[in-house]
C-alpha atoms as a PDB file:
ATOM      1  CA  UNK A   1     255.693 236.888 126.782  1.00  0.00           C
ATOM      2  CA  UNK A   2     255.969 233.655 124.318  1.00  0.00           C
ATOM      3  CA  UNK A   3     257.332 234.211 120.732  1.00  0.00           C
ATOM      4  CA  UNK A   4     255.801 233.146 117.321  1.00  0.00           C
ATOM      5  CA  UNK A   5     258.807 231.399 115.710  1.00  0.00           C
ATOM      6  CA  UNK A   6     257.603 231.582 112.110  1.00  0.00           C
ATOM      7  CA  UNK A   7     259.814 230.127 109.132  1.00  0.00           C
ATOM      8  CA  UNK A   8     262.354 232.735 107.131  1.00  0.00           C
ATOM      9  CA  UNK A   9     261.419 235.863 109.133  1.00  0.00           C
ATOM     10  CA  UNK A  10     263.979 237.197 111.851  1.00  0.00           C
ATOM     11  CA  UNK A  11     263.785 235.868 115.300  1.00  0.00           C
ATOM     12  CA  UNK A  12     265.040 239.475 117.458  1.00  0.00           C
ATOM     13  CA  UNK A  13     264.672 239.362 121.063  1.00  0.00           C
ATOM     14  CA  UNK A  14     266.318 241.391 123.818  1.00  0.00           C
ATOM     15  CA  UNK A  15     266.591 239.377 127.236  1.00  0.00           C
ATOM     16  CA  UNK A  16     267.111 240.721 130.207  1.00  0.00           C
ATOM     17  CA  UNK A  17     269.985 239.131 132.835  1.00  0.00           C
ATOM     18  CA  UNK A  18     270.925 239.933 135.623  1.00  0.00           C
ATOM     19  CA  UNK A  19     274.089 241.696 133.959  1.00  0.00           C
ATOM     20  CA  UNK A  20     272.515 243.742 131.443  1.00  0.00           C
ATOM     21  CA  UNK A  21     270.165 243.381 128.176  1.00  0.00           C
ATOM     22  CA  UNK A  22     271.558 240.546 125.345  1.00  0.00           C
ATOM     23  CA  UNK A  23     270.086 240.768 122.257  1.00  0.00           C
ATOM     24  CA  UNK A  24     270.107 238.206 119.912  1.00  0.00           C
ATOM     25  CA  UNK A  25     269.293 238.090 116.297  1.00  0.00           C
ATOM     26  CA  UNK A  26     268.919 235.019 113.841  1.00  0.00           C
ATOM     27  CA  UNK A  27     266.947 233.488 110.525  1.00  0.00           C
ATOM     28  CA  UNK A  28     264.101 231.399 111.599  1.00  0.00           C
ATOM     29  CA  UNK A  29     264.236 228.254 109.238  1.00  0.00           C
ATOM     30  CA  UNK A  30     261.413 224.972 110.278  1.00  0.00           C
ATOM     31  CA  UNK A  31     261.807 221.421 109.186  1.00  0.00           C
ATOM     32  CA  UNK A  32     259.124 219.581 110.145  1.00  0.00           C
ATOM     33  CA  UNK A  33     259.010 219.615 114.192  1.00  0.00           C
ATOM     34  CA  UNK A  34     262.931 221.210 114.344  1.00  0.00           C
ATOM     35  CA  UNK A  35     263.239 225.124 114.869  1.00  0.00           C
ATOM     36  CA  UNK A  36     266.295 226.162 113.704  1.00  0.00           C
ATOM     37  CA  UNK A  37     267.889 229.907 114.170  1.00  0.00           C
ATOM     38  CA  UNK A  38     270.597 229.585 111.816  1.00  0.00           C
ATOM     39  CA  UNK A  39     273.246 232.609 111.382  1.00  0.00           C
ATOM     40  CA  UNK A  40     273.068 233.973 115.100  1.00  0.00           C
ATOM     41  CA  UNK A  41     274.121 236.943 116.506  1.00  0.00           C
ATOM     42  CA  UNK A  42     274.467 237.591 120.129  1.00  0.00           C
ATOM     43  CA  UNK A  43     275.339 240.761 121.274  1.00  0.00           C
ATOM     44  CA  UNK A  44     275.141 242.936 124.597  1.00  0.00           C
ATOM     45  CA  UNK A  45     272.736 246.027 123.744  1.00  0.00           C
ATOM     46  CA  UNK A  46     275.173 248.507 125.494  1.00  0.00           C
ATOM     47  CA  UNK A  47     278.635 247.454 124.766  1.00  0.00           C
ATOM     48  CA  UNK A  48     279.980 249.182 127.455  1.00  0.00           C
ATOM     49  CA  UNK A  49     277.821 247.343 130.551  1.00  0.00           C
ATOM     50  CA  UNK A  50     277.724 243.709 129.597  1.00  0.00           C
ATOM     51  CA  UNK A  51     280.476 240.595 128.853  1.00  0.00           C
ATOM     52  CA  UNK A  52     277.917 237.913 127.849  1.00  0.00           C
ATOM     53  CA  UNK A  53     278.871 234.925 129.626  1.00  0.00           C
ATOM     54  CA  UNK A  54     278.217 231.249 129.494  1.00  0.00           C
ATOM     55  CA  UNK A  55     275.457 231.741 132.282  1.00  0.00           C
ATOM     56  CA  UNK A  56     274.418 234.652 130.592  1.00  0.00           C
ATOM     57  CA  UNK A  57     273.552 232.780 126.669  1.00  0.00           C
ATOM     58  CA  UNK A  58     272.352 229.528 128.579  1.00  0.00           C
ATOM     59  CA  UNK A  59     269.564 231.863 130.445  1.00  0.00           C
ATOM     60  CA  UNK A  60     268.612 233.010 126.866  1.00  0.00           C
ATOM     61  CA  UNK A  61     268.642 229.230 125.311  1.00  0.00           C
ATOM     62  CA  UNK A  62     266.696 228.121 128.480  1.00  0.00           C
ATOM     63  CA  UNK A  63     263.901 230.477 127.714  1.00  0.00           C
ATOM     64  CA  UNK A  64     264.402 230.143 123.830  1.00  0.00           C
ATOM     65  CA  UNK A  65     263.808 226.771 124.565  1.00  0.00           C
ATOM     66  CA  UNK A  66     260.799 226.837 126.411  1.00  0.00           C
ATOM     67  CA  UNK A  67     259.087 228.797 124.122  1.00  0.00           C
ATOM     68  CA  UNK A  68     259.739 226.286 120.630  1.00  0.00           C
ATOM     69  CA  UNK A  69     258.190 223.740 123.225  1.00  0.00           C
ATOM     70  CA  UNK A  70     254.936 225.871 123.296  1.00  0.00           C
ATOM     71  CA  UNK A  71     254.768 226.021 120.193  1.00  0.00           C
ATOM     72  CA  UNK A  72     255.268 222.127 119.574  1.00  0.00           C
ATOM     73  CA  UNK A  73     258.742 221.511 118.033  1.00  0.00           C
ATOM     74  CA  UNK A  74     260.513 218.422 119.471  1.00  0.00           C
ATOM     75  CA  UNK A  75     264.099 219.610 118.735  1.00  0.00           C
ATOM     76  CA  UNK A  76     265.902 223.306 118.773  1.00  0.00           C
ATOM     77  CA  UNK A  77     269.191 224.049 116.063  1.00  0.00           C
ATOM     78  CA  UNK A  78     271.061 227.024 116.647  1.00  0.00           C
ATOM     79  CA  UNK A  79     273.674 227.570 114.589  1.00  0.00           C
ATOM     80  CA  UNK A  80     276.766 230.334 114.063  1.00  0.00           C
ATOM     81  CA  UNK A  81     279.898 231.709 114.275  1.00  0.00           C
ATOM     82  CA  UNK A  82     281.603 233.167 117.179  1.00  0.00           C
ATOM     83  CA  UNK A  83     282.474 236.735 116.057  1.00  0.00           C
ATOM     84  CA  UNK A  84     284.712 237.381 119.186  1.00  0.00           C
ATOM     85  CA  UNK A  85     285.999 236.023 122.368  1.00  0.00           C
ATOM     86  CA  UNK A  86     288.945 233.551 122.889  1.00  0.00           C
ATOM     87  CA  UNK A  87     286.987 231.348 119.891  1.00  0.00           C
ATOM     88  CA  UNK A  88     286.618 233.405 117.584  1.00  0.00           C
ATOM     89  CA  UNK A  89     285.512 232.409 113.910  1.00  0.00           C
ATOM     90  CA  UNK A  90     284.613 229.106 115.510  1.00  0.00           C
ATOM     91  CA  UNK A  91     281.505 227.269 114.390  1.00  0.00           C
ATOM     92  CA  UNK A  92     278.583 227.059 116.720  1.00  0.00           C
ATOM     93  CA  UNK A  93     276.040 224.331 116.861  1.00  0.00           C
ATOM     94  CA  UNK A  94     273.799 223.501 119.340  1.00  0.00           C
ATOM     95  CA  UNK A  95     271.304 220.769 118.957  1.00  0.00           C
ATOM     96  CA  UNK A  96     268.225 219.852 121.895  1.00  0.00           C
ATOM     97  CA  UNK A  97     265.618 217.704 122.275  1.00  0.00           C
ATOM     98  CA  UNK A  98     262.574 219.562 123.959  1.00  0.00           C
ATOM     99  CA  UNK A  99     260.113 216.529 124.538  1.00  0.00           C
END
């Protein structure tokens, strides 16, 4: 089902993988034709059943992506901090074109 990516509301969406449900939470800023979830979270729903992997968050930027192409943006921002992992307190930012 597509999302509505509407500026300074919260973009929360649980995806399902093939390991388990990833949920992922962010602030939904627009400039112009750029979406940008800034401050994400991504977190596995049930801490027990799920490491999120790179296959894992690139399934969930994949289909992020589609769905700011529906709606007509020509680039995606995502950006964060890792909160765990072997990078922890490391700055994330991803930048795409989606023509």
């Amino acid at each position: 089902m597509p999302v509505k990516f509407v500026s300074d509301e919260l973009f929360e969406h649980v995806f399902q993988t093939p390991a388990g449900e990833i949920g992922l939470l962010a602030e939904i800023q627009i400039l112009e034709t750029t979406l940008w979830l800034k401050d994400i979270a991504v977190y596995p729903t049930q801490v027990d059943q799920l490491r999120i992997g790179t296959r894992e968050t690139r399934n969930c930027l994949h289909q992020i992506m589609e769905w700011a192409r529906t709606q007509g943006f020509q680039e995606l921002k995502i950006t964060g901090e890792r909160m765990s992992g072997a990078s922890k307190g490391r700055k994330v930012e991803i930048k795409r074109v989606l023509k």
